[in-house]
Structures are given as C-alpha cells and as structure tokens.
PDB file of N, CA and C in Angstrom:
ATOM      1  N   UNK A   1     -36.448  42.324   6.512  1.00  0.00           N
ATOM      2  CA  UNK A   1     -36.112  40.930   6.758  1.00  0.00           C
ATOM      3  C   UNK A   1     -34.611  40.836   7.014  1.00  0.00           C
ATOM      4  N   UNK A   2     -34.204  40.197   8.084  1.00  0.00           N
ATOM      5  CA  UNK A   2     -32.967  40.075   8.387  1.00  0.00           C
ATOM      6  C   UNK A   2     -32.339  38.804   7.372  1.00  0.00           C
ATOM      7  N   UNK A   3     -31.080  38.812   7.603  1.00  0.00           N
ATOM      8  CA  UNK A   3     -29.957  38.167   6.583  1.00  0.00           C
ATOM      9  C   UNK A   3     -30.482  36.492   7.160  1.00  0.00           C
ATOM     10  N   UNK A   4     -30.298  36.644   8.081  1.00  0.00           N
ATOM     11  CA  UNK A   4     -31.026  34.864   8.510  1.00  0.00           C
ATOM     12  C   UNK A   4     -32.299  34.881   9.045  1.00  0.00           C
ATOM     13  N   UNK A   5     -33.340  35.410   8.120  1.00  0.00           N
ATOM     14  CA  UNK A   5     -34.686  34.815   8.689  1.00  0.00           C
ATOM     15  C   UNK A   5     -35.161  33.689   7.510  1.00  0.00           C
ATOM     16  N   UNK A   6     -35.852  32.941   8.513  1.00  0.00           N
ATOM     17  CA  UNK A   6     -36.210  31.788   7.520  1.00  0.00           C
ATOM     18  C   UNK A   6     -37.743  31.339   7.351  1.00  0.00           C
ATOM     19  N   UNK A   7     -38.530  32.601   7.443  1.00  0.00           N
ATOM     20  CA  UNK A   7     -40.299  32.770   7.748  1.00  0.00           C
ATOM     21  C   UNK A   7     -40.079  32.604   5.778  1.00  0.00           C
ATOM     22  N   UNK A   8     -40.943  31.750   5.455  1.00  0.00           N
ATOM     23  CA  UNK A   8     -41.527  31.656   4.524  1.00  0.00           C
ATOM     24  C   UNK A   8     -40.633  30.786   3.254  1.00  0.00           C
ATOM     25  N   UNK A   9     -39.340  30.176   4.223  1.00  0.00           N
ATOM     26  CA  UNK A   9     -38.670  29.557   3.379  1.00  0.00           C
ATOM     27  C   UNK A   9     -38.603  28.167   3.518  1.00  0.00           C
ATOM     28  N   UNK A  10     -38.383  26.953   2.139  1.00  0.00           N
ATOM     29  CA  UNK A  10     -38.231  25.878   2.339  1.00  0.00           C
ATOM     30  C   UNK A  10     -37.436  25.133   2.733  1.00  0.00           C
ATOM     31  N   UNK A  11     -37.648  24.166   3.605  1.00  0.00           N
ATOM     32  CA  UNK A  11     -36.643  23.484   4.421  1.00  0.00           C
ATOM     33  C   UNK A  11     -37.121  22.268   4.354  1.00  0.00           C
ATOM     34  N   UNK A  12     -35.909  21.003   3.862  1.00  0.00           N
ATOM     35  CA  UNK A  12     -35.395  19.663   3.595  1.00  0.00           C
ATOM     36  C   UNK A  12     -35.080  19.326   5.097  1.00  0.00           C
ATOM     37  N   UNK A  13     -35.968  18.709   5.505  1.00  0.00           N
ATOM     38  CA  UNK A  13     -34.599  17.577   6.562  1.00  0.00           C
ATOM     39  C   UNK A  13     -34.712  16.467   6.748  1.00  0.00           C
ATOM     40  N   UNK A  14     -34.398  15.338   5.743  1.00  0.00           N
ATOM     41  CA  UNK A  14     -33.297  14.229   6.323  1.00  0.00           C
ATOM     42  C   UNK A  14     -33.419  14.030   7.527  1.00  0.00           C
ATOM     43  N   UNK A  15     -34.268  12.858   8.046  1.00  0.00           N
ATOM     44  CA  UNK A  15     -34.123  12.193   9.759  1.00  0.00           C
ATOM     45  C   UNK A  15     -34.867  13.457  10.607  1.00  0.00           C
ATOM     46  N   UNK A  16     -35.649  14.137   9.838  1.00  0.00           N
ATOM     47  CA  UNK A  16     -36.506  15.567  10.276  1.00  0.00           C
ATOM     48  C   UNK A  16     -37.467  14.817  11.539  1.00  0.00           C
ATOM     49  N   UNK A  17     -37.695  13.294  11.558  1.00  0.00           N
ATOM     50  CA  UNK A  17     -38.506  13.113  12.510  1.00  0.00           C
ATOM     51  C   UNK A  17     -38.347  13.200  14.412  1.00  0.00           C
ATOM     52  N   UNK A  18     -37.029  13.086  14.290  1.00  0.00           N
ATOM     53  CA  UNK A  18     -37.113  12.584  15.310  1.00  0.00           C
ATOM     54  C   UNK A  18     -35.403  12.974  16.013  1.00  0.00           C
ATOM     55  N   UNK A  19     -35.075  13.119  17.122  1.00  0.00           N
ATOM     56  CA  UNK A  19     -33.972  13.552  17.912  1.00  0.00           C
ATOM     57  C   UNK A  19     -33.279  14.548  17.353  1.00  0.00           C
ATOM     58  N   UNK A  20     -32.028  14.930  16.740  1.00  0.00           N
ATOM     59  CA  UNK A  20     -31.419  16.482  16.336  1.00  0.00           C
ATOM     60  C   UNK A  20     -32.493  16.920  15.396  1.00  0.00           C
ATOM     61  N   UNK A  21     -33.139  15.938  14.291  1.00  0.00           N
ATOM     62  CA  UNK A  21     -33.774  16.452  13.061  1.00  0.00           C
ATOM     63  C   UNK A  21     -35.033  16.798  13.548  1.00  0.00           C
ATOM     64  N   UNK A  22     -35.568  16.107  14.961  1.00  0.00           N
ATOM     65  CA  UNK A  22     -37.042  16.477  15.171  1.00  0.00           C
ATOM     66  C   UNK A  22     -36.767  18.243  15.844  1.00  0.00           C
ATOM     67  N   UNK A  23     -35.954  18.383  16.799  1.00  0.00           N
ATOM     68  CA  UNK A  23     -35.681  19.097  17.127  1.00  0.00           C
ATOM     69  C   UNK A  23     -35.664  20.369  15.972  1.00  0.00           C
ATOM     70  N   UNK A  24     -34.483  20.284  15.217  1.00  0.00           N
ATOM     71  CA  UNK A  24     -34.598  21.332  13.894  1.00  0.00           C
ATOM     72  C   UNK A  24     -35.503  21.723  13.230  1.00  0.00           C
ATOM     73  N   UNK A  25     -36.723  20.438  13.078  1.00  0.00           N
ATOM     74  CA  UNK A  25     -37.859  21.219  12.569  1.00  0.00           C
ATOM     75  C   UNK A  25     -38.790  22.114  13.488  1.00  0.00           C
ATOM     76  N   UNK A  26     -38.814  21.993  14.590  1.00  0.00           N
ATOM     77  CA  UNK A  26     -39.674  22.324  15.679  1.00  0.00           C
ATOM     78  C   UNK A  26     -39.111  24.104  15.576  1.00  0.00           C
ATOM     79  N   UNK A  27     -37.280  23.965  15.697  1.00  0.00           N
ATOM     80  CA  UNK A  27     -36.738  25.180  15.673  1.00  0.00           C
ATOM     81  C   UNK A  27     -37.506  26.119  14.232  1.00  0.00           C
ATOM     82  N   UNK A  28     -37.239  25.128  13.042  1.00  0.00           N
ATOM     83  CA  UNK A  28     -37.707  26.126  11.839  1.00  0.00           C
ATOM     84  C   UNK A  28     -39.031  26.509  11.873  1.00  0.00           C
ATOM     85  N   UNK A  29     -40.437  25.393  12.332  1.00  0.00           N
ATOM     86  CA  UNK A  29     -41.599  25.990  11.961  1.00  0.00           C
ATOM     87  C   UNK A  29     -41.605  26.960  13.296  1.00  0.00           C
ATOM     88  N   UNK A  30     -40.643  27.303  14.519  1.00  0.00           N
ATOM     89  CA  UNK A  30     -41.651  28.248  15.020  1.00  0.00           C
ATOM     90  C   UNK A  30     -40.524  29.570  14.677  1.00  0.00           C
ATOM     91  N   UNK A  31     -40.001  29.602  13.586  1.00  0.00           N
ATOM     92  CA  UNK A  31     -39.772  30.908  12.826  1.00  0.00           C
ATOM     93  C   UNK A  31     -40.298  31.106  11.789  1.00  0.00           C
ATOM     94  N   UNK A  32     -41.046  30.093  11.367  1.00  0.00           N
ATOM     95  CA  UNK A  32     -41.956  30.077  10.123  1.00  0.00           C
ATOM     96  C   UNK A  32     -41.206  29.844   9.147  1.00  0.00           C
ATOM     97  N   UNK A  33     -41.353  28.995   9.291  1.00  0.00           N
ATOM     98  CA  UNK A  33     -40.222  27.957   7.652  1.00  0.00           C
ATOM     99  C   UNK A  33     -41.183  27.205   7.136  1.00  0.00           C
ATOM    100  N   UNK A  34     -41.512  26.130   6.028  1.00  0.00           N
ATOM    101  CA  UNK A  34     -42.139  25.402   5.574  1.00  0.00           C
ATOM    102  C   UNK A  34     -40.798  24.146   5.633  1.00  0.00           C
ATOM    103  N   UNK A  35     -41.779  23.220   5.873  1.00  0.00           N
ATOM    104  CA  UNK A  35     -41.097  21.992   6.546  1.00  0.00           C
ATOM    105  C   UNK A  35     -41.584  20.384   5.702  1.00  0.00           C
ATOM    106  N   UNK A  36     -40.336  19.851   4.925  1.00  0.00           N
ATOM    107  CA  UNK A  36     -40.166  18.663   4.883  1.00  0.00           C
ATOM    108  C   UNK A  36     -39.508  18.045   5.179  1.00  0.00           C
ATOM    109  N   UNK A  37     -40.332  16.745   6.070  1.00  0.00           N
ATOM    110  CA  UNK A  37     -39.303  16.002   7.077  1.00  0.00           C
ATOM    111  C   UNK A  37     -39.539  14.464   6.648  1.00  0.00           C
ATOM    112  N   UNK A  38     -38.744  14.226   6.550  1.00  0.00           N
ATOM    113  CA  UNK A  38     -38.249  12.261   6.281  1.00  0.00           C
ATOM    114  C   UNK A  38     -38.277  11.648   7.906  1.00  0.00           C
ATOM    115  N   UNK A  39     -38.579  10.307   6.872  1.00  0.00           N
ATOM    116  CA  UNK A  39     -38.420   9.691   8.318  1.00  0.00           C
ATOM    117  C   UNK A  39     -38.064   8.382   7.801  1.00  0.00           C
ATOM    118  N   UNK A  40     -37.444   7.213   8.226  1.00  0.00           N
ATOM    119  CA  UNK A  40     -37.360   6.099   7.207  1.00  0.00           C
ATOM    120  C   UNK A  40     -37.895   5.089   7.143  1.00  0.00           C
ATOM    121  N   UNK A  41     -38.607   4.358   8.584  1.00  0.00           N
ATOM    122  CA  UNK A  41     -39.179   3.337   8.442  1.00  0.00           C
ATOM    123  C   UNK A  41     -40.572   3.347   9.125  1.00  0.00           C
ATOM    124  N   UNK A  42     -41.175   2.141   9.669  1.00  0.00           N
ATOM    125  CA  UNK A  42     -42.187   1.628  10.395  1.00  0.00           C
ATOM    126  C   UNK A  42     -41.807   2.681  11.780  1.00  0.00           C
ATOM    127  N   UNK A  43     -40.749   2.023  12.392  1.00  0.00           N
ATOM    128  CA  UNK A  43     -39.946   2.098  13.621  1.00  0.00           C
ATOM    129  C   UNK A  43     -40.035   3.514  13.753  1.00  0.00           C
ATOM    130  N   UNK A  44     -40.009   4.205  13.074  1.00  0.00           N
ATOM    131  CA  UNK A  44     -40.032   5.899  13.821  1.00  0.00           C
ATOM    132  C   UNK A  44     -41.127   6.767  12.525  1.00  0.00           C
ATOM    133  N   UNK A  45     -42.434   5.760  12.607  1.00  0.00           N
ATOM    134  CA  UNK A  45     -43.444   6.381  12.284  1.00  0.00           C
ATOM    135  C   UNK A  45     -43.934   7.433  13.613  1.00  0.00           C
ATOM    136  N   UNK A  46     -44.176   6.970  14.372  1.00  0.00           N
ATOM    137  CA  UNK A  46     -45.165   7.467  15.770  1.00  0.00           C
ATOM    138  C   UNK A  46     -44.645   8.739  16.162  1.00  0.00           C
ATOM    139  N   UNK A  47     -43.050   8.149  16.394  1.00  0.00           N
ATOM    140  CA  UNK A  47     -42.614   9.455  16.627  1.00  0.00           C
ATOM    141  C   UNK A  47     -42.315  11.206  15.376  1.00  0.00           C
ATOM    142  N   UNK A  48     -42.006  10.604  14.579  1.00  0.00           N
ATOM    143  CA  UNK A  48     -42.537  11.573  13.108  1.00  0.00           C
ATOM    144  C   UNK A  48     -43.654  12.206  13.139  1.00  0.00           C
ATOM    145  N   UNK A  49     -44.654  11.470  13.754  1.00  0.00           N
ATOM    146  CA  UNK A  49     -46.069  11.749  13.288  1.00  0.00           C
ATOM    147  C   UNK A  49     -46.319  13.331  14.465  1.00  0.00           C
ATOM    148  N   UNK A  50     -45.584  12.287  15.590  1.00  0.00           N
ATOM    149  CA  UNK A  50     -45.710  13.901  16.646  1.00  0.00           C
ATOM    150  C   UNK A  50     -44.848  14.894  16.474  1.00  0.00           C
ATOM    151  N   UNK A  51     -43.727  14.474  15.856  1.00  0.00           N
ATOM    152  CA  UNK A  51     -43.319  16.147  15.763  1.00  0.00           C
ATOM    153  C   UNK A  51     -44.136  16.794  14.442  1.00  0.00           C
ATOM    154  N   UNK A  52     -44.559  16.026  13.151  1.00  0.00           N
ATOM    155  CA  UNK A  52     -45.320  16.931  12.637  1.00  0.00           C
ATOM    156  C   UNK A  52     -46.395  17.691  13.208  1.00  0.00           C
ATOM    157  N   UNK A  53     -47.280  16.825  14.067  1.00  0.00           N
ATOM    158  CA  UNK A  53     -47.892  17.624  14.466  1.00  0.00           C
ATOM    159  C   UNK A  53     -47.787  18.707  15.668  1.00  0.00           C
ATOM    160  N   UNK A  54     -46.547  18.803  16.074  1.00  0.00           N
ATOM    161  CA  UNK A  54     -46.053  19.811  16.640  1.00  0.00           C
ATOM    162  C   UNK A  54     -45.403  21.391  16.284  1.00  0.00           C
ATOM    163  N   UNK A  55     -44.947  20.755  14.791  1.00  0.00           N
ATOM    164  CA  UNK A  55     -44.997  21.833  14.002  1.00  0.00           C
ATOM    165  C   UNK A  55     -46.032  22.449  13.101  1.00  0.00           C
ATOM    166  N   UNK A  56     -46.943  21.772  13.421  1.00  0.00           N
ATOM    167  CA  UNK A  56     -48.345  22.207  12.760  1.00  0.00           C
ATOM    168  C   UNK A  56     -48.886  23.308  13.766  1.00  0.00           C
ATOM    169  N   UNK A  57     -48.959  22.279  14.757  1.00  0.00           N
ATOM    170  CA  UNK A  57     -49.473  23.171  15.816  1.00  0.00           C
ATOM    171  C   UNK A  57     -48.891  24.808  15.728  1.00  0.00           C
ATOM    172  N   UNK A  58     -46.985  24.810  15.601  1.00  0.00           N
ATOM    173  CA  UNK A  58     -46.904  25.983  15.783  1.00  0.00           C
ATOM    174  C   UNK A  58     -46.667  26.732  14.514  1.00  0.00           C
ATOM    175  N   UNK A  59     -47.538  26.178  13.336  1.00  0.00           N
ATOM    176  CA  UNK A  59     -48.081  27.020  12.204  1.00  0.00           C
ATOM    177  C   UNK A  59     -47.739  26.805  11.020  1.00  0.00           C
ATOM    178  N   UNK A  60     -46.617  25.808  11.154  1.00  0.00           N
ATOM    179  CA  UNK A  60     -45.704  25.427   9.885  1.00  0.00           C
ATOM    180  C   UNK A  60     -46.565  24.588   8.873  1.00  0.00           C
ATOM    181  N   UNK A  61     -46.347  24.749   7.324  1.00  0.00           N
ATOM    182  CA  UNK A  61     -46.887  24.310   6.314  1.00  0.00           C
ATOM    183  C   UNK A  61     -45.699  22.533   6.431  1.00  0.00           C
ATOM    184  N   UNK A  62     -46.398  21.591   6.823  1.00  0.00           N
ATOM    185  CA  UNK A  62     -45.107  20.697   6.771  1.00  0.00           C
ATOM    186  C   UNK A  62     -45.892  19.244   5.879  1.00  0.00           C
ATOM    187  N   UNK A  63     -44.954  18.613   5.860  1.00  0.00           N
ATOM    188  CA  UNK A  63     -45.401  16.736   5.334  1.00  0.00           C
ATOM    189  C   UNK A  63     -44.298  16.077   5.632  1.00  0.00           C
ATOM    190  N   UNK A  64     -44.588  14.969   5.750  1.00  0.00           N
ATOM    191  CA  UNK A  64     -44.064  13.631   6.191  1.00  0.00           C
ATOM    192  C   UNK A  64     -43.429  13.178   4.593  1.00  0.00           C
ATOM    193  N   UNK A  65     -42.422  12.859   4.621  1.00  0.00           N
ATOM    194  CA  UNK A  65     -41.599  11.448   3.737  1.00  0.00           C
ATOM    195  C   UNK A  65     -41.264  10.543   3.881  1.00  0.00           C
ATOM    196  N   UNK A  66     -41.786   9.146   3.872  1.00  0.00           N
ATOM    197  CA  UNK A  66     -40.580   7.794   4.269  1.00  0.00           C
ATOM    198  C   UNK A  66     -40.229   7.274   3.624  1.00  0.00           C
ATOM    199  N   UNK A  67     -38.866   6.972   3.515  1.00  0.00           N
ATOM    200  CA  UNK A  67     -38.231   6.269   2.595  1.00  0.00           C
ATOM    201  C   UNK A  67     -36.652   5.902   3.112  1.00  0.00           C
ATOM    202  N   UNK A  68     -36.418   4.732   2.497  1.00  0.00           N
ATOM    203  CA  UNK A  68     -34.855   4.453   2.695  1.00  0.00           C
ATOM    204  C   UNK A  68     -34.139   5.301   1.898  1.00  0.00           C
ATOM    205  N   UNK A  69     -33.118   6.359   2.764  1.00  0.00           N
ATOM    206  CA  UNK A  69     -32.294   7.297   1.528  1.00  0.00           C
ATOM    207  C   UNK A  69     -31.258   6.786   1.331  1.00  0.00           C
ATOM    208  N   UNK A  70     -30.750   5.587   1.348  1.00  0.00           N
ATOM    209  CA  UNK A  70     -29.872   4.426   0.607  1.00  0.00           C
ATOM    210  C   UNK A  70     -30.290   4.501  -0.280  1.00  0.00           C
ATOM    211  N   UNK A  71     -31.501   4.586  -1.060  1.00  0.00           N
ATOM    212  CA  UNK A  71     -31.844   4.565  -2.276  1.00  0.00           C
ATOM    213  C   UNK A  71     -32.030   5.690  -3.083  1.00  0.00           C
ATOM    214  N   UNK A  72     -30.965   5.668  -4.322  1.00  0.00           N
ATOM    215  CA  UNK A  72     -30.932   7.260  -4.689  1.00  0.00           C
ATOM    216  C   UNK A  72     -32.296   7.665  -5.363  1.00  0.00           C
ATOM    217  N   UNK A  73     -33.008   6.538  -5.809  1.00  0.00           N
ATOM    218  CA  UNK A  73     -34.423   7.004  -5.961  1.00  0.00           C
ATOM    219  C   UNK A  73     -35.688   7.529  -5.535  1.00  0.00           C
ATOM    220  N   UNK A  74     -35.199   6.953  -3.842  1.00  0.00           N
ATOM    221  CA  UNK A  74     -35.857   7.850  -2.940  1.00  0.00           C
ATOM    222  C   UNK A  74     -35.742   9.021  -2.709  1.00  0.00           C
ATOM    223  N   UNK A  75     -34.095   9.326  -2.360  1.00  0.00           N
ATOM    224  CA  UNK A  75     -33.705  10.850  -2.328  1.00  0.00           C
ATOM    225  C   UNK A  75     -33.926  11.495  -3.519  1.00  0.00           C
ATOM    226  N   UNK A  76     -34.380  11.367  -4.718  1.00  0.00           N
ATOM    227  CA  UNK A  76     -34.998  11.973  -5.693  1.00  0.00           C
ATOM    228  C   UNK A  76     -36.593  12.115  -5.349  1.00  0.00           C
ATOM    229  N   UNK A  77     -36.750  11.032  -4.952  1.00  0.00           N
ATOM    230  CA  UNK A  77     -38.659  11.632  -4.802  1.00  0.00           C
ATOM    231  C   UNK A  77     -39.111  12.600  -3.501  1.00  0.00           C
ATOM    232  N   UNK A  78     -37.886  12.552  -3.061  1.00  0.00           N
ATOM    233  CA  UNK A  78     -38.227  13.241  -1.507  1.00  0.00           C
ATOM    234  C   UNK A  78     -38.066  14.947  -1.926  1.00  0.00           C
ATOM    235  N   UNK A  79     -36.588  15.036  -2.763  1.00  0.00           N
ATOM    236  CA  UNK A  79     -36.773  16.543  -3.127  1.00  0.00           C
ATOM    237  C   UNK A  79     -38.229  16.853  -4.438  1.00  0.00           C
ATOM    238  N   UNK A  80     -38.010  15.904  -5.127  1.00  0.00           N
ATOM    239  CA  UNK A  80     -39.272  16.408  -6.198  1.00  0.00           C
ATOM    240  C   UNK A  80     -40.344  16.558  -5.472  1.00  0.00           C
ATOM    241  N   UNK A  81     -40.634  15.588  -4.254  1.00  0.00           N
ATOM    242  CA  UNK A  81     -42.438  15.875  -3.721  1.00  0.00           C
ATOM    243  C   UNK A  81     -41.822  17.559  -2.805  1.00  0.00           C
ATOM    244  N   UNK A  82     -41.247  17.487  -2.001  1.00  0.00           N
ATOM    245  CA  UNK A  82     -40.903  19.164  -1.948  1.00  0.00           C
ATOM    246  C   UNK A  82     -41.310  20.081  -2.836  1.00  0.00           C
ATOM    247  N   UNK A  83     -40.362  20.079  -3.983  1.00  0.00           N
ATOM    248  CA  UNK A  83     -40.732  20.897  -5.053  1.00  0.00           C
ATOM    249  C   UNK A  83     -41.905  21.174  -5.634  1.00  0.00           C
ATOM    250  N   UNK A  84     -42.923  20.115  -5.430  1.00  0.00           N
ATOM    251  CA  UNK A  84     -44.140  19.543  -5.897  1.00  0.00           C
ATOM    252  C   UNK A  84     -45.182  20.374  -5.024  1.00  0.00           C
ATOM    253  N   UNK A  85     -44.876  20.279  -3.893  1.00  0.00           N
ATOM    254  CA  UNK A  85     -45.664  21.042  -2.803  1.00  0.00           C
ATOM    255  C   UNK A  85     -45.062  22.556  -2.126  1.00  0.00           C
ATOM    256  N   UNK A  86     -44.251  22.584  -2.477  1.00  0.00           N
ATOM    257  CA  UNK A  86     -43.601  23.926  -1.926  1.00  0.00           C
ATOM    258  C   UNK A  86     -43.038  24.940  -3.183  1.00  0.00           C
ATOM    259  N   UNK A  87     -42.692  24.449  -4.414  1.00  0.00           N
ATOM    260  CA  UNK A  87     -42.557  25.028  -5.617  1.00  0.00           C
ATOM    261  C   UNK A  87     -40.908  25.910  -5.318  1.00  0.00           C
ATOM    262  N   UNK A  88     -39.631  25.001  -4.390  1.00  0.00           N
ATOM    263  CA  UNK A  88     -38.300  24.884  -4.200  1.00  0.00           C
ATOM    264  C   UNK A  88     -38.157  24.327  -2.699  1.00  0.00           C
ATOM    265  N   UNK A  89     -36.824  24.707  -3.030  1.00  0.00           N
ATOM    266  CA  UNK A  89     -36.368  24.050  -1.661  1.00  0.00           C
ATOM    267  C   UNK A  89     -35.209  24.894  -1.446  1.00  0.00           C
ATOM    268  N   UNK A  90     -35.160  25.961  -0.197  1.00  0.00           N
ATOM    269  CA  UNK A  90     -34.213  26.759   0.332  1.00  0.00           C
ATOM    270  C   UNK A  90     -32.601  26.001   1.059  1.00  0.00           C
ATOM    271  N   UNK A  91     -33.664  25.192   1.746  1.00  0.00           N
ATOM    272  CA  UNK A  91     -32.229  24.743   2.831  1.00  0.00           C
ATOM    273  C   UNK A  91     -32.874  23.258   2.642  1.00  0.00           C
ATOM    274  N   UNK A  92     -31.456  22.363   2.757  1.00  0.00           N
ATOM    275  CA  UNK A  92     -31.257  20.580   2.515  1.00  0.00           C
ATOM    276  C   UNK A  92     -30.445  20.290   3.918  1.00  0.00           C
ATOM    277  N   UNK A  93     -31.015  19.971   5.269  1.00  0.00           N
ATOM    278  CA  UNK A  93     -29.778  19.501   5.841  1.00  0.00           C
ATOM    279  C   UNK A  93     -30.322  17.898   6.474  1.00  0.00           C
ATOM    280  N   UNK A  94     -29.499  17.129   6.572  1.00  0.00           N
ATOM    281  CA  UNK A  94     -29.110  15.509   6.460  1.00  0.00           C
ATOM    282  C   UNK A  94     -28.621  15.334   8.285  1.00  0.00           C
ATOM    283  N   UNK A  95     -29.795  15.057   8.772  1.00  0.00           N
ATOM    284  CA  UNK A  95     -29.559  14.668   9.903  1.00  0.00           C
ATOM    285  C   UNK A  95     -29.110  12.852  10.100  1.00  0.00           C
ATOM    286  N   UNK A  96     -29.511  12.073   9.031  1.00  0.00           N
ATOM    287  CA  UNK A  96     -29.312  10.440   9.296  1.00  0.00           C
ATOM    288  C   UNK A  96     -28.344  10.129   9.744  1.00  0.00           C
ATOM    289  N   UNK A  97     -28.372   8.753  10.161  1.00  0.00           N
ATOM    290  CA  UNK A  97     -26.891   8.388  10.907  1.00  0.00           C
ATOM    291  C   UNK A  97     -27.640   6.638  11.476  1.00  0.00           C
ATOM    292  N   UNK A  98     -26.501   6.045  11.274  1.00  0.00           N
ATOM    293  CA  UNK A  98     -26.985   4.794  12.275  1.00  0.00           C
ATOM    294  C   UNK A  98     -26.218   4.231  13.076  1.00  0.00           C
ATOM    295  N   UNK A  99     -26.768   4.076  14.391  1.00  0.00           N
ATOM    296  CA  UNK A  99     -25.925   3.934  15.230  1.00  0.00           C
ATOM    297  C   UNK A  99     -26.084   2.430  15.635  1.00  0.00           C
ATOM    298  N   UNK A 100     -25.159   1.487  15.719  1.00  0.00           N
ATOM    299  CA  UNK A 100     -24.953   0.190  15.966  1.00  0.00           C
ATOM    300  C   UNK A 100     -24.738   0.067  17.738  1.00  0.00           C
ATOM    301  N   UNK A 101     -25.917  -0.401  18.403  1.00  0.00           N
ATOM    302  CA  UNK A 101     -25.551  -0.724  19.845  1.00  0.00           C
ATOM    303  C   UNK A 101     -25.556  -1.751  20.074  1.00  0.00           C
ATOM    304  N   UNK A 102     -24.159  -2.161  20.204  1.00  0.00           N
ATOM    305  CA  UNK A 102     -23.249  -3.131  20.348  1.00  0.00           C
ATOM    306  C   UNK A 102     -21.525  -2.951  20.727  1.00  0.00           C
ATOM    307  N   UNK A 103     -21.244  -3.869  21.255  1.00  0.00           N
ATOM    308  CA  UNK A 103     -19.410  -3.807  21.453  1.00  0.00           C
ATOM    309  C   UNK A 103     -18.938  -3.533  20.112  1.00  0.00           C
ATOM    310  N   UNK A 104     -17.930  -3.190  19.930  1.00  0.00           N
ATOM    311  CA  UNK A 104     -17.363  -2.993  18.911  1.00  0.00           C
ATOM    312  C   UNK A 104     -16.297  -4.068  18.203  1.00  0.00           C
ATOM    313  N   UNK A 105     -16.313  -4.330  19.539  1.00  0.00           N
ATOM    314  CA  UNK A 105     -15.174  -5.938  19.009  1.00  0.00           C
ATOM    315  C   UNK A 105     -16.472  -7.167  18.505  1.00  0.00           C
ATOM    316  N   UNK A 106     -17.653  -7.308  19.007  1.00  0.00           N
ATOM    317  CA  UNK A 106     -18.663  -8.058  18.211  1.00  0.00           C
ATOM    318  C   UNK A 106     -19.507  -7.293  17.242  1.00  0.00           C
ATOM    319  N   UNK A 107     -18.910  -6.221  16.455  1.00  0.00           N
ATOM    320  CA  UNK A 107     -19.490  -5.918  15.198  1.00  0.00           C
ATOM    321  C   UNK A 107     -18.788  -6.725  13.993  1.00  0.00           C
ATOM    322  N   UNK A 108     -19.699  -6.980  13.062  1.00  0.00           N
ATOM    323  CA  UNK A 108     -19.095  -7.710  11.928  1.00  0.00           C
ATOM    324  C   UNK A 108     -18.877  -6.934  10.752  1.00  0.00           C
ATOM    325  N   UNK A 109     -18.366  -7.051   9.747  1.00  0.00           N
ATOM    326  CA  UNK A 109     -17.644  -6.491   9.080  1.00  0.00           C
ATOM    327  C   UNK A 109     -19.016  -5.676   7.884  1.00  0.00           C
ATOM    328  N   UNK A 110     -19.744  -6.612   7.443  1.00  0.00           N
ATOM    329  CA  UNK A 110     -20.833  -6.222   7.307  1.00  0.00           C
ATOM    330  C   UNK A 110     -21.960  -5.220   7.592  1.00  0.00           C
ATOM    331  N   UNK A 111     -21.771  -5.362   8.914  1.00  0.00           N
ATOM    332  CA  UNK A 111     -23.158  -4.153   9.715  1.00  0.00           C
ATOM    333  C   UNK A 111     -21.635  -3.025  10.292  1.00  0.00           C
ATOM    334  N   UNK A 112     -20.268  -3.150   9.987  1.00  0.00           N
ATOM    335  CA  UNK A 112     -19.298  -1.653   9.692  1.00  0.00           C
ATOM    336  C   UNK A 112     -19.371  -1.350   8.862  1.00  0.00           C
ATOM    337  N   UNK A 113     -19.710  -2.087   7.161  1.00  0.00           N
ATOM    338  CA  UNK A 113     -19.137  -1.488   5.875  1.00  0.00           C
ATOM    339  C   UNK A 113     -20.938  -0.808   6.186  1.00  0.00           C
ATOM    340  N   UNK A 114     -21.774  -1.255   6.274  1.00  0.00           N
ATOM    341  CA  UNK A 114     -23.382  -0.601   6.193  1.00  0.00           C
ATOM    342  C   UNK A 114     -23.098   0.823   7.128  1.00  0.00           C
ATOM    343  N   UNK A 115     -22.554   0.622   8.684  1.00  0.00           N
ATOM    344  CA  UNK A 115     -22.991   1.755   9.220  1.00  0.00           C
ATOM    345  C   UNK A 115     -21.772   2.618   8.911  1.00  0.00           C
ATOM    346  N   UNK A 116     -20.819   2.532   7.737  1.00  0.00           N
ATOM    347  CA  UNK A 116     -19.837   3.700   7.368  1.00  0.00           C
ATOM    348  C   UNK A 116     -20.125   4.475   6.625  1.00  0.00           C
ATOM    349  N   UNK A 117     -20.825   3.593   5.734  1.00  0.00           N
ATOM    350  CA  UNK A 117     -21.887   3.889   4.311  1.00  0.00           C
ATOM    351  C   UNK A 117     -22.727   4.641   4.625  1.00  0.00           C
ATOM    352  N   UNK A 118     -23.743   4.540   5.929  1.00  0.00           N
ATOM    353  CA  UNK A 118     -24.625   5.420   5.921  1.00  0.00           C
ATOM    354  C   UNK A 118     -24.263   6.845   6.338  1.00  0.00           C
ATOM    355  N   UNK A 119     -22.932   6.518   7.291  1.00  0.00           N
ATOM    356  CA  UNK A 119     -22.700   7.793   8.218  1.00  0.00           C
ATOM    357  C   UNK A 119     -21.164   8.598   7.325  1.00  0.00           C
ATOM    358  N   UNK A 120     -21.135   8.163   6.599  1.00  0.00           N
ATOM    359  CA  UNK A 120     -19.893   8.895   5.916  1.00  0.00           C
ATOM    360  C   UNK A 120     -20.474   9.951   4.812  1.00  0.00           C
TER     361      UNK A 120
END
C-alpha cells in the first residue's frame, strides 16, 4: 500500500454533495474510500442524491447527512453517525462556503456578518 492510498479509508466531507465536494467524493470512492457526505438543505437534496449514487455506482460504501453545520450539534451528529457506521473517520475536509449573488455595495451588514461566519 502506498503512503497515499485511500482504498478502505474513512472520509468526512462537508458540502460532499455537490460542486468541489461532489467532485471529491466521486475522486475518493473511485479509489475506494468510504464516503460521508453532507449536504445542508431541501435545495441541494437532488443533487446529493446523484452524486451518492454515483459513488455507489463506482463501489463506495457511502450515506447522505443533512444538516445546518452552523449548528455545533449537527457537526457532532454528522461525525458520530460516521463513527456509527464506519467505526472512525480517516480524513475531515470542509468544502462549505456561501456565496451571496449580489452587488456588493447592496449587501447588508447582516447577510456579511452571516456569509463571513460561514466562510471564515
């Protein structure tokens, strides 16, 4: 086994559903990683749903999480159901981010202190 293979190891990702994070999981299950992927709301159920099953397809042991990880109680249940189903967790990486599309001179001070918070 080489120094970076990641066949049979657990992998966290944070925003795992969908654009860099959907991507990353697609990369890990087709080296054979075991895969938990978040996703946070309604709004990017559909798309979650297909990359799991894209990494199913290419063999990966994976599940779905949704939850707001603003809430540190969520980000606790997201690693425990990991742990729960995979018995650890190798690699944690945090794809979230929110991006405000809008001018920047009509953002309010409010939806800056939220999207600094999330992305800092």
């Amino acid at each position: 086994m080489s120094k970076h293979d990641v066949k049979g190891k657990v992998v966290l990702i944070a925003g795992g559903g969908k654009n860099l994070g959907g991507l990353l999981s697609r990369d890990f299950a087709a080296k054979g990683a075991k895969l938990a992927i978040h996703y946070n709301s309604e709004g990017s159920r559909a798309e979650s749903e297909k990359t799991l099953a894209e990494v199913q397809a290419l063999g990966a042991e994976a599940f779905l999480f949704q939850g707001d990880l603003t809430k540190v109680e969520n980000i606790t249940k997201f690693f425990d159901e990991t742990i729960a189903k995979f018995g650890g967790i190798d690699i944690a990486i945090n794809t979230v981010g929110m991006v405000l599309k809008k001018p920047f001179a009509e953002t309010t001070e409010e939806e800056y202190d939220t999207m600094f918070g999330i992305n800092s």
